[in-house]
N, C-alpha and C. Protein backbone atom coordinates (compact mmCIF):
# COMPACT_ATOMS: atom_id res chain seq x y z
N UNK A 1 -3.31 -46.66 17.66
CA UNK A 1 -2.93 -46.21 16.34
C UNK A 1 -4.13 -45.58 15.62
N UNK A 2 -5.26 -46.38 15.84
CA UNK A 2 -6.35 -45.69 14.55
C UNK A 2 -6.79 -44.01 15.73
N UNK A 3 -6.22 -43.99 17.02
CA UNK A 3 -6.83 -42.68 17.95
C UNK A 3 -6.25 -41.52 16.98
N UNK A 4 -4.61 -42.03 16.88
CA UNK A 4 -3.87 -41.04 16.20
C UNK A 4 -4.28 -40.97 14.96
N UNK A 5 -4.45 -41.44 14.32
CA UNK A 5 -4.78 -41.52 12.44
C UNK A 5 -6.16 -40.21 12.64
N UNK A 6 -7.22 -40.86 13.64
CA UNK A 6 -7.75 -40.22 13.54
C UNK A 6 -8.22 -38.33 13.86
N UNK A 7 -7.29 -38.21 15.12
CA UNK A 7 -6.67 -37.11 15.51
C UNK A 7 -5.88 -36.23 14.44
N UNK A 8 -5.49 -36.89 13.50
CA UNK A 8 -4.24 -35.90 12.44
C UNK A 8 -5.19 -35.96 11.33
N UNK A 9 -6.17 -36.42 10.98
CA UNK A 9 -7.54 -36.12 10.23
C UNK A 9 -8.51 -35.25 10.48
N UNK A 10 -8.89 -35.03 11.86
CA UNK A 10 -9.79 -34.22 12.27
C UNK A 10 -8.69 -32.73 12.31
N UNK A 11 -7.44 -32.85 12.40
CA UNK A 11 -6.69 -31.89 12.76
C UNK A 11 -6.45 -31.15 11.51
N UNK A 12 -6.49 -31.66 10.28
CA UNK A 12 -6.37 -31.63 8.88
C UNK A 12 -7.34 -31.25 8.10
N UNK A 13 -8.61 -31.92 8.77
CA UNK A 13 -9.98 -31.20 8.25
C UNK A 13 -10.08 -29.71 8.84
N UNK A 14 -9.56 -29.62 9.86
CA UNK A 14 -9.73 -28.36 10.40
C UNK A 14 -9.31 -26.98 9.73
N UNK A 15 -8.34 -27.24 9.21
CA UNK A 15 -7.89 -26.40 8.62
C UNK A 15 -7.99 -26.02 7.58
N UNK A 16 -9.49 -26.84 7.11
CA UNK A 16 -9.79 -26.37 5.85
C UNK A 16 -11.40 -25.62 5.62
N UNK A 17 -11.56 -25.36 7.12
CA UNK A 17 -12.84 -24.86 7.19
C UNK A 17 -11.69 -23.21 7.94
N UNK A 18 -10.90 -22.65 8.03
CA UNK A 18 -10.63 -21.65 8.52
C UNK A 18 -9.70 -21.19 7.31
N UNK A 19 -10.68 -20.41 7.22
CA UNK A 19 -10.16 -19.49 6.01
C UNK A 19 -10.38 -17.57 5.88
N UNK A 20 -9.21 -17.14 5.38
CA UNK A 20 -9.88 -16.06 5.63
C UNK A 20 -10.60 -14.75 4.46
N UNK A 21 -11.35 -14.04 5.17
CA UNK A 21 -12.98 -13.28 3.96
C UNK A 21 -11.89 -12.47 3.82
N UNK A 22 -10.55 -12.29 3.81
CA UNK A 22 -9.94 -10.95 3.13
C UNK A 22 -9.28 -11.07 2.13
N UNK A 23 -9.33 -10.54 1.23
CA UNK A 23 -8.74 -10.51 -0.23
C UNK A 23 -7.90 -9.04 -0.69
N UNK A 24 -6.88 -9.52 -1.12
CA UNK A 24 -5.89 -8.61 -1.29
C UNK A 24 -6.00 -7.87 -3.10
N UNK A 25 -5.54 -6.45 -3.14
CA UNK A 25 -5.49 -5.83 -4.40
C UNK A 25 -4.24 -5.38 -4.62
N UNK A 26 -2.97 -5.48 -5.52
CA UNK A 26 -1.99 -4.88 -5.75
C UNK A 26 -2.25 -4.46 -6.88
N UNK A 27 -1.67 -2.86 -7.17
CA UNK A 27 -1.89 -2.08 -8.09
C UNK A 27 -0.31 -1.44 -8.25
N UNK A 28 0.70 -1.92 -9.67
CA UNK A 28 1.70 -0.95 -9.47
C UNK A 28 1.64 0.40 -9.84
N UNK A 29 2.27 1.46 -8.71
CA UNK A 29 2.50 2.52 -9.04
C UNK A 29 3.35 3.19 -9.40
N UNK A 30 3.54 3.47 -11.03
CA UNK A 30 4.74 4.11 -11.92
C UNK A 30 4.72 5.63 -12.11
N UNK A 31 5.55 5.69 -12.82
CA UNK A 31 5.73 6.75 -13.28
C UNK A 31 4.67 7.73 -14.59
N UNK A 32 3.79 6.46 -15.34
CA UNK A 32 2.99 6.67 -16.20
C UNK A 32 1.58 7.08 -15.37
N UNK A 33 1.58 6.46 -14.00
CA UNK A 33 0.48 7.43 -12.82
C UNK A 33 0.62 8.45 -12.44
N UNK A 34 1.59 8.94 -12.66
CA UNK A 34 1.73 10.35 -12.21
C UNK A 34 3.10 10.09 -10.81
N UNK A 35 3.75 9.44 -10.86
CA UNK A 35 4.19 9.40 -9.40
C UNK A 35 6.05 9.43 -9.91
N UNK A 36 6.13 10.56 -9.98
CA UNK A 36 7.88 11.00 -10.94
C UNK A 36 8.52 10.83 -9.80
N UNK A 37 9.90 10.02 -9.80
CA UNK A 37 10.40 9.76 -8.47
C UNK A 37 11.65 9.35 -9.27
N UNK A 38 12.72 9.28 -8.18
CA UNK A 38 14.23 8.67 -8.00
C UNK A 38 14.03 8.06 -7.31
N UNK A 39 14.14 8.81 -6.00
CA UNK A 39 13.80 7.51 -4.47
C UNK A 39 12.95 7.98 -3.93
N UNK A 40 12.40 6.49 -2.67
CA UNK A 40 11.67 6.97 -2.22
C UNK A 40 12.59 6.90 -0.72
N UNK A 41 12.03 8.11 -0.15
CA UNK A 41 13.04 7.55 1.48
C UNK A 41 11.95 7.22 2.57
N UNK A 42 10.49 7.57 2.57
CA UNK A 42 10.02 7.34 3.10
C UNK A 42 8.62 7.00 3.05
N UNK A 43 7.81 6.04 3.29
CA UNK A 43 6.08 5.31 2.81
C UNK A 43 5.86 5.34 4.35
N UNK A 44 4.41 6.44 4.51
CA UNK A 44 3.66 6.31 5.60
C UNK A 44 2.05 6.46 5.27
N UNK A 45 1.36 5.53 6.26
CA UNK A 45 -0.08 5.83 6.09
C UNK A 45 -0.60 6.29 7.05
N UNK A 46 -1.85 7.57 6.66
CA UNK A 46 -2.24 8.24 7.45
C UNK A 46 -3.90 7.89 8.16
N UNK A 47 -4.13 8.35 9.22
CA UNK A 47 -5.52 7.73 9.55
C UNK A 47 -6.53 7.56 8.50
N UNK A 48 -6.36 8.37 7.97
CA UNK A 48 -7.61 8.41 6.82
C UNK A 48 -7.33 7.03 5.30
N UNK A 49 -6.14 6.53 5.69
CA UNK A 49 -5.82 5.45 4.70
C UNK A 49 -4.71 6.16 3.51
N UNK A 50 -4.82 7.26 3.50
CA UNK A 50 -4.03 7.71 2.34
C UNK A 50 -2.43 7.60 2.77
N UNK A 51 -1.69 7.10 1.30
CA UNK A 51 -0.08 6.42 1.61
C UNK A 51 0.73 7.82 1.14
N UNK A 52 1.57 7.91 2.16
CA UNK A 52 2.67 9.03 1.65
C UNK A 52 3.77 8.57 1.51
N UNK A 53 4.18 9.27 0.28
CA UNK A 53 5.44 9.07 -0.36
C UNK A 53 6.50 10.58 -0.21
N UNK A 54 7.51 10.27 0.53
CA UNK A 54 8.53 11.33 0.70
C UNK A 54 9.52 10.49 -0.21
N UNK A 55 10.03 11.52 -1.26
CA UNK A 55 10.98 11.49 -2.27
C UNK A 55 12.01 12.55 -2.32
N UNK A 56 12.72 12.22 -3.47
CA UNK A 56 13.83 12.75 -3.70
C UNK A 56 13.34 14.20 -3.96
N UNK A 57 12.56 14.37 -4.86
CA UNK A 57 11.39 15.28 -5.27
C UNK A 57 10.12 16.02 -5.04
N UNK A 58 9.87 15.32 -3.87
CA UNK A 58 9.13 16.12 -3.21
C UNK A 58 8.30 14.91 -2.41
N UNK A 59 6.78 15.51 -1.71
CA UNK A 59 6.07 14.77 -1.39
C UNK A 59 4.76 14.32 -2.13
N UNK A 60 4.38 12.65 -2.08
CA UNK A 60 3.08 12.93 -2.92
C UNK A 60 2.03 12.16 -1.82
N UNK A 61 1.06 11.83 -2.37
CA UNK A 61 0.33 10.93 -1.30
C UNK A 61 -0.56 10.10 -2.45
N UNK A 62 -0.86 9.19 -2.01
CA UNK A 62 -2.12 8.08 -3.21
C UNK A 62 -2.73 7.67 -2.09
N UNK A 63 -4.23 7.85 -3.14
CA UNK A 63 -5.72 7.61 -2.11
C UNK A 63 -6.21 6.60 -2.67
N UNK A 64 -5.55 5.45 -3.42
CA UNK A 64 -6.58 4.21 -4.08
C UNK A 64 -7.01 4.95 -5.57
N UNK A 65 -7.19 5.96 -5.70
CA UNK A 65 -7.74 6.47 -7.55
C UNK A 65 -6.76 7.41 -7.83
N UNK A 66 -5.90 8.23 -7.09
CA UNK A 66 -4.91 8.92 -7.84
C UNK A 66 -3.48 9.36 -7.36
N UNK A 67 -2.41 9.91 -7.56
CA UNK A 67 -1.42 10.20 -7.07
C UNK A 67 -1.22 11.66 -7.60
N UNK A 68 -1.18 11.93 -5.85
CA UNK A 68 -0.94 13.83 -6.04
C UNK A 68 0.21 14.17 -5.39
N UNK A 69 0.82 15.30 -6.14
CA UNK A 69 2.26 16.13 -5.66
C UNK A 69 1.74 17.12 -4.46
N UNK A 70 2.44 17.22 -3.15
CA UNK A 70 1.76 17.91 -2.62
C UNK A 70 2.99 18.94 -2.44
N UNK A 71 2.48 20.34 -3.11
CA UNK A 71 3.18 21.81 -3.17
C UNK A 71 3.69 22.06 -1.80
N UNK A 72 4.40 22.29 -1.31
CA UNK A 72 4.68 22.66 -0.02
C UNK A 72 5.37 23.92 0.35
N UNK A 73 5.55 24.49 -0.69
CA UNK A 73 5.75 25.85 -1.10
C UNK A 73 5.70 26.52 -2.19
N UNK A 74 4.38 27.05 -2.61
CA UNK A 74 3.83 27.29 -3.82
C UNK A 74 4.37 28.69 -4.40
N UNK A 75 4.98 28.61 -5.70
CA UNK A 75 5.52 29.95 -5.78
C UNK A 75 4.34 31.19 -6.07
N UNK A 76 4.34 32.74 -5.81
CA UNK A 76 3.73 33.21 -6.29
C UNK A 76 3.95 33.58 -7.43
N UNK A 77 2.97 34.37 -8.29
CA UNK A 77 2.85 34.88 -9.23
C UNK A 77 3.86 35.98 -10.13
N UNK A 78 4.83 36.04 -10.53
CA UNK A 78 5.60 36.57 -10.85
C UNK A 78 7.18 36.15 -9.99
N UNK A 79 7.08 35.49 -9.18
CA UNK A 79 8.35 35.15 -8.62
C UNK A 79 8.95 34.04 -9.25
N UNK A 80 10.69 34.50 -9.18
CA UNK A 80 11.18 33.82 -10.25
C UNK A 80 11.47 32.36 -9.70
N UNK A 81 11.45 31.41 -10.92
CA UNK A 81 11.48 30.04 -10.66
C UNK A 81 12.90 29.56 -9.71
């Protein structure tokens, strides 16, 4: 009895020396960031870390400091809207 007592103690201490060095940041991203949306249909991340957002509205991407619309067909200059 005291093998086991002592086995589910050492097993108990154990788990309080394994811990882990990573710490998490959530940041919500609204509409007051710049990120104008209905839906989203699709969240992918790219090698470089940056998250893409495919919407109803277009595409944007966020790099951790900002959220950008990315033009994907930019009108020219005098062509009508």
């Amino acid at each position: 009895m005291k093998n086991v007592i002592l086995i589910l103690i050492l097993f108990f201490i154990s788990f309080g020396w394994v811990e882990a060095d990573e710490s998490y940041y959530f940041e919500k991203i609204s509409p007051e960031s710049g990120f104008a949306f209905d839906a989203v249909y699709t969240i992918s991340e790219d090698c470089n870390g940056f998250v893409w957002f495919g919407c109803n509205n277009g595409l944007y991407f966020y790099n951790t400091a900002s959220i950008e619309k990315v033009d994907l067909f930019p009108k020219s200059p005098g062509e009508p809207q």
